[in-house]
Protein backbone atom coordinates (compact mmCIF):
# COMPACT_ATOMS: atom_id res chain seq x y z
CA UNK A 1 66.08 -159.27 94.20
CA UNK A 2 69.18 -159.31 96.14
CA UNK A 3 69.21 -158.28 99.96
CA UNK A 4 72.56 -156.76 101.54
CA UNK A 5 73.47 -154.42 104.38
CA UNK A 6 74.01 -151.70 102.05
CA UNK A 7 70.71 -150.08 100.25
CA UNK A 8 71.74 -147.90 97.61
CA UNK A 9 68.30 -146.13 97.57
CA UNK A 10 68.79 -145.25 100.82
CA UNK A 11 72.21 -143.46 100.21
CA UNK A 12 70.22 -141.28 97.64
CA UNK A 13 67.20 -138.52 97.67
CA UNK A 14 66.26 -139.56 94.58
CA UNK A 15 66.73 -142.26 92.40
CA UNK A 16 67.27 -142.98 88.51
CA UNK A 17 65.66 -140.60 85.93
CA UNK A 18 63.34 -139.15 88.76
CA UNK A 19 66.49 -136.95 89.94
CA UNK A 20 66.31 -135.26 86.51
CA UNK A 21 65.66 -131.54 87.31
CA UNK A 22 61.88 -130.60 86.41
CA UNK A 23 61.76 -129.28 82.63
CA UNK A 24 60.51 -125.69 83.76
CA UNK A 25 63.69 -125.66 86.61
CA UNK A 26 65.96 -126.85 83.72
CA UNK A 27 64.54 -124.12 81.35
CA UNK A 28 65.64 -121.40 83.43
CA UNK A 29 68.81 -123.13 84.18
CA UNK A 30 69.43 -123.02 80.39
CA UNK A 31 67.33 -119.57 79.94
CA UNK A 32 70.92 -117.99 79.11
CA UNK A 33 73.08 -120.42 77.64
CA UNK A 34 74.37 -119.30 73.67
CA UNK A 35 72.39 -120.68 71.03
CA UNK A 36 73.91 -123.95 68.99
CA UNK A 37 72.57 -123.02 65.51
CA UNK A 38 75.31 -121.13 63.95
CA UNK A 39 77.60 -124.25 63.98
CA UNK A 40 77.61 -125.33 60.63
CA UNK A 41 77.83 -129.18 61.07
CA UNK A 42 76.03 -129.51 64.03
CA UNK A 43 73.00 -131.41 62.93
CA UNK A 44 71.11 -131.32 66.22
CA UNK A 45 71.89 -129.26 69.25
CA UNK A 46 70.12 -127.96 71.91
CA UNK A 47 67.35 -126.07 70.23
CA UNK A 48 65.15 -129.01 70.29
CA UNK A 49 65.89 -130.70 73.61
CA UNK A 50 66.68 -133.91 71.45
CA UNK A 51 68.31 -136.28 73.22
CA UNK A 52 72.35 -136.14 72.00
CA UNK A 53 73.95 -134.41 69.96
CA UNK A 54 75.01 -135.06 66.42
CA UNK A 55 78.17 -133.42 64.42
CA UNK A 56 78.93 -134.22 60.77
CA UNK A 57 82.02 -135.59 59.94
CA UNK A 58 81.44 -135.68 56.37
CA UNK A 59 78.68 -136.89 53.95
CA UNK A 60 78.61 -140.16 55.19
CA UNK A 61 79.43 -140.02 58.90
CA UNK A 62 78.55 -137.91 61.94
CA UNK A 63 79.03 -137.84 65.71
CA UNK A 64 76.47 -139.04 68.03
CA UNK A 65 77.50 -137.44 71.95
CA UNK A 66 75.54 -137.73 74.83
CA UNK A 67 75.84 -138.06 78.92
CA UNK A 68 73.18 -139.65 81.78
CA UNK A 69 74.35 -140.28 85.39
CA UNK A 70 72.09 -140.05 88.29
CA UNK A 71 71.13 -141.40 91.58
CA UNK A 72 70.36 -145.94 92.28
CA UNK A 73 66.78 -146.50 91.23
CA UNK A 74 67.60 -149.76 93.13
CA UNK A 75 69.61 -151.85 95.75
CA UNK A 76 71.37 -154.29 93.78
CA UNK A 77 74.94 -152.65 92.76
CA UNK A 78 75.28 -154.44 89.80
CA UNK A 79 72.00 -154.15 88.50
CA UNK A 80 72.34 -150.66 89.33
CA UNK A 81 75.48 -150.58 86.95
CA UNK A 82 73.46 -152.31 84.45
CA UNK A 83 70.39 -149.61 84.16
CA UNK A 84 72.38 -146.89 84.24
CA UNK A 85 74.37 -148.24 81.15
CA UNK A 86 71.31 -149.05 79.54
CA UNK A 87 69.70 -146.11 79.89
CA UNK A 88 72.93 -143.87 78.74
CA UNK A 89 73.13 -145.46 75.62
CA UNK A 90 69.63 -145.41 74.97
CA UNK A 91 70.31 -141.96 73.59
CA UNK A 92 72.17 -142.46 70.79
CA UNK A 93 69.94 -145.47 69.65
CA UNK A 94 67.20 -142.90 69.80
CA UNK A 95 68.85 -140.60 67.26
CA UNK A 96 69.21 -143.75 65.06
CA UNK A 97 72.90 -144.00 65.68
CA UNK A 98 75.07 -147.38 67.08
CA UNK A 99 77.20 -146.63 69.98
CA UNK A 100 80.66 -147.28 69.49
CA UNK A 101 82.70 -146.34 72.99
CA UNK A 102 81.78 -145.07 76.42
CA UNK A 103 82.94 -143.27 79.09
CA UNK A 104 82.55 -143.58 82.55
CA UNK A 105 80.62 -141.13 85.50
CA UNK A 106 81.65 -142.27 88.83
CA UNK A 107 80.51 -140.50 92.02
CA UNK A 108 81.20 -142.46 95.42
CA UNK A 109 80.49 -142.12 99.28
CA UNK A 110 84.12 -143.41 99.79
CA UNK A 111 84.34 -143.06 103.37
CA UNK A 112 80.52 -145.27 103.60
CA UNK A 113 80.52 -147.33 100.22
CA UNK A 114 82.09 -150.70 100.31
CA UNK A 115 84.86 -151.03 97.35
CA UNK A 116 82.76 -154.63 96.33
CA UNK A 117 79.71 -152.47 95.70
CA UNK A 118 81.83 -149.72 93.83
CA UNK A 119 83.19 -152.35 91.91
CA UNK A 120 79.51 -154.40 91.14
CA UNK A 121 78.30 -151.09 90.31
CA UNK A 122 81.02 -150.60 87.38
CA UNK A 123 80.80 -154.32 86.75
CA UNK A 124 77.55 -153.76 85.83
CA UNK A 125 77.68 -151.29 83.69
CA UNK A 126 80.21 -152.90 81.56
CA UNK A 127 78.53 -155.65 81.18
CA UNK A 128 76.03 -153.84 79.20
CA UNK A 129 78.48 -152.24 77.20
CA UNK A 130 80.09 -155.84 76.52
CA UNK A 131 76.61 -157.13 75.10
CA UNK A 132 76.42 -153.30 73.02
CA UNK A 133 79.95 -154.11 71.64
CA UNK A 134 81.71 -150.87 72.56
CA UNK A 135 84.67 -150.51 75.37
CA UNK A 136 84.40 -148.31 78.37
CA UNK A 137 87.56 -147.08 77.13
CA UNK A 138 87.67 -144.19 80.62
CA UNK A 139 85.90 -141.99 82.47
CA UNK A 140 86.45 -140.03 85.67
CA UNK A 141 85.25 -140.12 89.22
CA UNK A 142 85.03 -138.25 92.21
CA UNK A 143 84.08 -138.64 96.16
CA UNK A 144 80.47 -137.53 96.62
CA UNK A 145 77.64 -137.91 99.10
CA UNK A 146 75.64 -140.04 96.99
CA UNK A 147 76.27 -142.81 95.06
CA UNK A 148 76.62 -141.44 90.93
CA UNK A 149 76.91 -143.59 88.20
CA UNK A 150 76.45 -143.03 84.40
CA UNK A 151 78.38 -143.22 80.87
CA UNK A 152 79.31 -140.29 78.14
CA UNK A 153 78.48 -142.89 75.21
CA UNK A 154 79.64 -142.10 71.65
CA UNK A 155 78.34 -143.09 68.20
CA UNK A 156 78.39 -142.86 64.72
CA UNK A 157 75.30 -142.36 62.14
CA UNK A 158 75.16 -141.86 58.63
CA UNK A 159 74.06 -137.65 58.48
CA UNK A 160 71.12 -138.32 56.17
CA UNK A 161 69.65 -141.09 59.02
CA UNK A 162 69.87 -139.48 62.10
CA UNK A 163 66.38 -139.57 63.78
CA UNK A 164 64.91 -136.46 65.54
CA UNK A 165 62.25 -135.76 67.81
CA UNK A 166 61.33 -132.87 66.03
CA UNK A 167 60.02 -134.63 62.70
CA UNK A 168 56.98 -135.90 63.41
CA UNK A 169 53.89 -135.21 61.21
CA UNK A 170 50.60 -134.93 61.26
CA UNK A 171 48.64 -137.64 60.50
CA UNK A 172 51.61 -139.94 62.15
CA UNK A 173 51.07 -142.89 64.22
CA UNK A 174 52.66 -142.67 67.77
CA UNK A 175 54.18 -146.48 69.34
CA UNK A 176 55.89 -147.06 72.84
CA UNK A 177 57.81 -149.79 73.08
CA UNK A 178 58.19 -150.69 76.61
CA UNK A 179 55.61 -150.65 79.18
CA UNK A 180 55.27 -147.83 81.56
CA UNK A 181 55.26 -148.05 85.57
CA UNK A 182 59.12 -147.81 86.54
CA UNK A 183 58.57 -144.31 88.88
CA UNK A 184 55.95 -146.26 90.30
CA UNK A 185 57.53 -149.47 90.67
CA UNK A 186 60.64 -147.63 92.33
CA UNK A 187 58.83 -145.55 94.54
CA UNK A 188 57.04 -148.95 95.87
CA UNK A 189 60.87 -150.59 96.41
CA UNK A 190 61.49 -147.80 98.39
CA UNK A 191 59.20 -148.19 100.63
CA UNK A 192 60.34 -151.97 100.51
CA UNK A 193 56.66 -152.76 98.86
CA UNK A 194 57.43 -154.29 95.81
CA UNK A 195 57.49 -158.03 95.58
CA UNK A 196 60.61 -160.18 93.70
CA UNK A 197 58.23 -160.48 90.66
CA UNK A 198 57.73 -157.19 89.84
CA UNK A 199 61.19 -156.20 90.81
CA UNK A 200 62.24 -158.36 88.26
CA UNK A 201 59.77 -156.99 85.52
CA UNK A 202 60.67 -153.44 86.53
CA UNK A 203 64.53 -154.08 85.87
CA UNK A 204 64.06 -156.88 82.49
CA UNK A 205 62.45 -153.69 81.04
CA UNK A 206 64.91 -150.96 82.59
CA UNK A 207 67.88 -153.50 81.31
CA UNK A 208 66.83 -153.91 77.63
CA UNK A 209 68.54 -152.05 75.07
CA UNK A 210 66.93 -150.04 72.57
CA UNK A 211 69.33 -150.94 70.14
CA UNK A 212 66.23 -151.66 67.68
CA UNK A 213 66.54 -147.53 67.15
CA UNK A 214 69.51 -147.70 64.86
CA UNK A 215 67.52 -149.95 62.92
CA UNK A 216 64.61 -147.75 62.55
CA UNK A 217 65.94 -145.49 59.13
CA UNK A 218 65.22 -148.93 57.36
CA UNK A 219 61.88 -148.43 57.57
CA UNK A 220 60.96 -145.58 55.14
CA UNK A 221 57.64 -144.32 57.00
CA UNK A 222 59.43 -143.98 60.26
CA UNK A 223 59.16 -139.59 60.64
CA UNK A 224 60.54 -139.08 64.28
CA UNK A 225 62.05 -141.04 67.72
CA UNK A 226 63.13 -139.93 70.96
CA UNK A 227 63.32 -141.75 74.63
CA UNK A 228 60.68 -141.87 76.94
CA UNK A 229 62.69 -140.92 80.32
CA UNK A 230 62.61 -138.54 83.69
CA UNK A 231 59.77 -136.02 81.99
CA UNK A 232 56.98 -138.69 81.30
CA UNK A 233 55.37 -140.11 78.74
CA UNK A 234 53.44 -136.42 78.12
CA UNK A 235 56.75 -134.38 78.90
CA UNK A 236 58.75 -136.35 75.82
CA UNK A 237 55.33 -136.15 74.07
CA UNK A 238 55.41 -132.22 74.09
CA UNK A 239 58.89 -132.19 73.01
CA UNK A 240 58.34 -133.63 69.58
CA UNK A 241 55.23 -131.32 69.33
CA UNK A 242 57.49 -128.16 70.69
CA UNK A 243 60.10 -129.83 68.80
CA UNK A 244 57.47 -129.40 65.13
CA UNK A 245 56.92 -125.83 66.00
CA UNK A 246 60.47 -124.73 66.00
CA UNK A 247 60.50 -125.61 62.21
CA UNK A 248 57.33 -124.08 61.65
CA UNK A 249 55.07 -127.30 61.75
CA UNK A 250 51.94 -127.58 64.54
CA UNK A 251 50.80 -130.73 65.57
CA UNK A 252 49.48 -132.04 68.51
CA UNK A 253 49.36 -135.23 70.36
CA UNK A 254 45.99 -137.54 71.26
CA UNK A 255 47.42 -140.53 73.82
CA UNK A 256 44.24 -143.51 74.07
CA UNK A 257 44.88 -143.86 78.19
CA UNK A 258 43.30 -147.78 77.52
CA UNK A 259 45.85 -148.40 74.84
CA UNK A 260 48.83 -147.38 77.42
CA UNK A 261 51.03 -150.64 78.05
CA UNK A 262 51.89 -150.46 81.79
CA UNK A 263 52.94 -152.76 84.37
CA UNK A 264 51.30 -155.43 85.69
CA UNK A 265 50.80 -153.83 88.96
CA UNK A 266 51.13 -149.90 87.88
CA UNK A 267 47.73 -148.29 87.99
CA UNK A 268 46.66 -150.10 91.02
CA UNK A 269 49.70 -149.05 93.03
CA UNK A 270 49.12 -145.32 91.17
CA UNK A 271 45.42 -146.00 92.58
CA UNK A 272 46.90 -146.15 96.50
CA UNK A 273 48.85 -142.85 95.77
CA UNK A 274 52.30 -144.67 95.35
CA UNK A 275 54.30 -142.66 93.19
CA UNK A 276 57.14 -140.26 92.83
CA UNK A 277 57.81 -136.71 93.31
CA UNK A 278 59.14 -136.85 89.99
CA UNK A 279 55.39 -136.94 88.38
CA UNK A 280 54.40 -134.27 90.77
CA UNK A 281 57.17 -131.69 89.61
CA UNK A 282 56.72 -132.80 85.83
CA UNK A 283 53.16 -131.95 86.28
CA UNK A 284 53.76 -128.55 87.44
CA UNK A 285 56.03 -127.73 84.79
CA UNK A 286 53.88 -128.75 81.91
CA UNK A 287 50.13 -129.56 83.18
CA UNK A 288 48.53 -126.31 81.31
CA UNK A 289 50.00 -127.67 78.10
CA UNK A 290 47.88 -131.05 78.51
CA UNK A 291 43.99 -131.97 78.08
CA UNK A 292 42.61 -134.30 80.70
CA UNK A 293 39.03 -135.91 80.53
CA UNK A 294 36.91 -133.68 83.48
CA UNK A 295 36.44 -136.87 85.16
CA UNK A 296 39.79 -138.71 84.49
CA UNK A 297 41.09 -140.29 87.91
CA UNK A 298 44.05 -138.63 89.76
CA UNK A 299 46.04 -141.79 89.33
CA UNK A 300 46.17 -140.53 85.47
CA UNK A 301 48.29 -137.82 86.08
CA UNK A 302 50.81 -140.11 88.36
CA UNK A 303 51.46 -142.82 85.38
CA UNK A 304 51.32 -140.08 82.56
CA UNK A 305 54.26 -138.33 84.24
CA UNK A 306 55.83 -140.88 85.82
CA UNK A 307 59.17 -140.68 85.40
CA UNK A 308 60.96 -143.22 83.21
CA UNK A 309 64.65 -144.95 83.94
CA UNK A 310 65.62 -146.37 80.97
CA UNK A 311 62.57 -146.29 79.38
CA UNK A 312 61.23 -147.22 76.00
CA UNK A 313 61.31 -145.59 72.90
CA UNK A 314 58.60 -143.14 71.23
CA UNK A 315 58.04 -143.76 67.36
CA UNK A 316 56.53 -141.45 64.88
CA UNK A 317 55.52 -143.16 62.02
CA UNK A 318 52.81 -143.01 59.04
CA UNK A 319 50.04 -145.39 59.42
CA UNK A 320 50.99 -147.03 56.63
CA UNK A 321 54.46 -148.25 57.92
CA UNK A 322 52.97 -149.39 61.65
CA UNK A 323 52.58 -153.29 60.77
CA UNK A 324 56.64 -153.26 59.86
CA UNK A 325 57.50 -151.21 63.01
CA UNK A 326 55.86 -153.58 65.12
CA UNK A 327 56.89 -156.58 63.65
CA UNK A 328 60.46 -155.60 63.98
CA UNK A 329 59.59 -154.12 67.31
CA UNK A 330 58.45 -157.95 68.25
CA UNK A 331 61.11 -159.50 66.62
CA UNK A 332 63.64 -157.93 68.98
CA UNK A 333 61.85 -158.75 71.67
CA UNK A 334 59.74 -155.59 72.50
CA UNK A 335 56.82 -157.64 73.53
CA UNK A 336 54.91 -154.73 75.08
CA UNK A 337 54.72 -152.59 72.01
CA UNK A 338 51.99 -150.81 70.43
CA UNK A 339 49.86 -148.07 68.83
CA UNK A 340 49.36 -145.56 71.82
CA UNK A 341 48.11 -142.18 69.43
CA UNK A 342 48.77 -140.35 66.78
CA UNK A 343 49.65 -136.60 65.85
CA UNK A 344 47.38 -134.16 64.10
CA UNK A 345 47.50 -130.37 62.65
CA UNK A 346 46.90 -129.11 66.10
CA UNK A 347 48.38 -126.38 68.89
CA UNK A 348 51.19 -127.90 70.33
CA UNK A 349 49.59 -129.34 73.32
CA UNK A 350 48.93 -134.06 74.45
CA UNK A 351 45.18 -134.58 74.89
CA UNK A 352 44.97 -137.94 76.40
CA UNK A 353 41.30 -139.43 75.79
């Protein structure tokens, strides 16, 4: 962890995905905006809160489009650069597609933000778009109060192998491939609480690509994907089961709380109360839709919707097909996979056992 004069965090009122607006704020935000479904080759739009968009080109190629920016989940500039990146591009890996250019979102405190840390901070992120193999080819920027930083990232996927989050079927397995705790984690840095060691777990996992998505459509009993990021593990849940019902299917979700992967120090530090607002406001927006155990501990509630920067990716997949997912899931280095659930013919609704 690197110490300077300048904390990023605390040029920001929130940090990372936790800045996302609540789902039920962003749902009246959005209450009026037109309907996507009457363009004829847009393959996903906003109907089912997926997490880019997709436009066919022709039989054999389609646009993958998406945006994230927010707020420095931590001090370091250039890691800063590098989650950001990481997390932008996520997207399109988690509608199967590869990334092929960026674009760059640049807010800056110009009149308090030393050019070096400007610089570190775009460093950063191009570095990660160096190991992706795709330019940051522009971008635009502008003078703000808080430090912004994010990329518009582009792809390309074949139209007949784009991954939703709105496929998923009953009798599906559900995996998460990274571990959980990064709200948490962030929440303790901010305080300055969180040791070197799990500052570095907290930003291996926020730094890893989830590249491993556009290989997913390989796998033939792979149903649905989507990224788990500022709504919580039970926020992106609901959206694949919200995601069913707007093409007529009901399923729910059952989440195993023991079979979570979380870090190291995440439940204990969710045990002393340290978390975000973040989980607070996503549990207000969506708590009624979720089943708790009567005696489940309040430190439930903070990892289940703890927010997620960069966070790992949510597989749907028969039960057949979950050996091949995880051994691929392995083999790129996704050590913290596994089996978390599964969807059933159900109300729409996560019951977490």
């Amino acid at each position: 962890m690197v110490t300077q004069s300048v904390r990023l965090t605390e040029m920001a009122h929130g940090g990372g995905c936790g800045c996302k607006l609540s789902p039920e704020v962003l749902s009246q935000l959005l209450a009026k905006m037109p309907r996507t479904a009457g363009f004829e080759h847009l393959l996903v739009g906003t109907e089912t809160d997926d997490d880019a968009a997709v436009y066919r080109i022709n039989d054999h190629q389609a646009v993958v489009a998406t945006t994230d920016f927010f707020m420095p989940v931590v001090d370091d500039p250039f890691d800063f650069g590098r989650i950001a990146a990481v997390n932008a591009l996520s997207d399109v890996y988690a509608m199967g597609g590869t990334p092929i250019m960026a674009l760059a979102v640049v807010g800056m405190p110009v009149d308090k933000l030393p050019v070096k840390v400007a610089q570190d901070i775009l460093a950063g992120g191009a570095s990660v778009c160096t190991a992706a193999g795709i330019p940051v080819a522009g971008g635009h920027s502008i003078d703000s109060p808080e430090p912004i930083y994010g990329l518009v990232a582009i792809g390309i996927v074949d139209p007949r192998r784009v991954m939703r989050n709105s496929t998923a079927q009953a009798g599906d397995k559900v995996i998460l491939t990274k571990r959980l705790g990064v709200g948490i984690y962030s929440a303790a840095l901010k305080r300055q609480e969180l040791a070197a060691p799990m500052y570095q777990e907290m930003v291996n996992s926020m730094t890893q690509l989830n590249s491993v998505g556009a290989e997913m459509w390989n796998i033939g009993g792979v149903h649905a994907m989507t990224d788990v990021t500022g709504f919580g593990l039970l926020g992106h849940l609901l959206e694949m089961c919200r995601g069913a019902a707007s093409r007529g299917v009901s399923i729910g979700a059952e989440v195993k709380f023991e079979s979570l992967p979380l870090f190291a120090q995440a439940q204990s530090m969710a045990e002393m109360g340290i978390g975000t607002g973040g989980a607070s406001r996503n549990w207000r927006s969506y708590g009624h839709e979720v089943e708790l155990p009567v005696d489940a501990p309040a430190s439930w509630q903070g990892i289940l919707c703890d927010p997620q920067t960069s966070g790992g990716l949510l597989i749907s997949c028969s039960e057949e097909s979950v050996p091949q997912v995880l051994e691929l899931l392995h083999s790129r280095n996704f050590d913290g996979a596994v089996v978390i659930g599964g969807f059933s013919a159900a109300p729409p609704r996560v019951c977490v056992r």
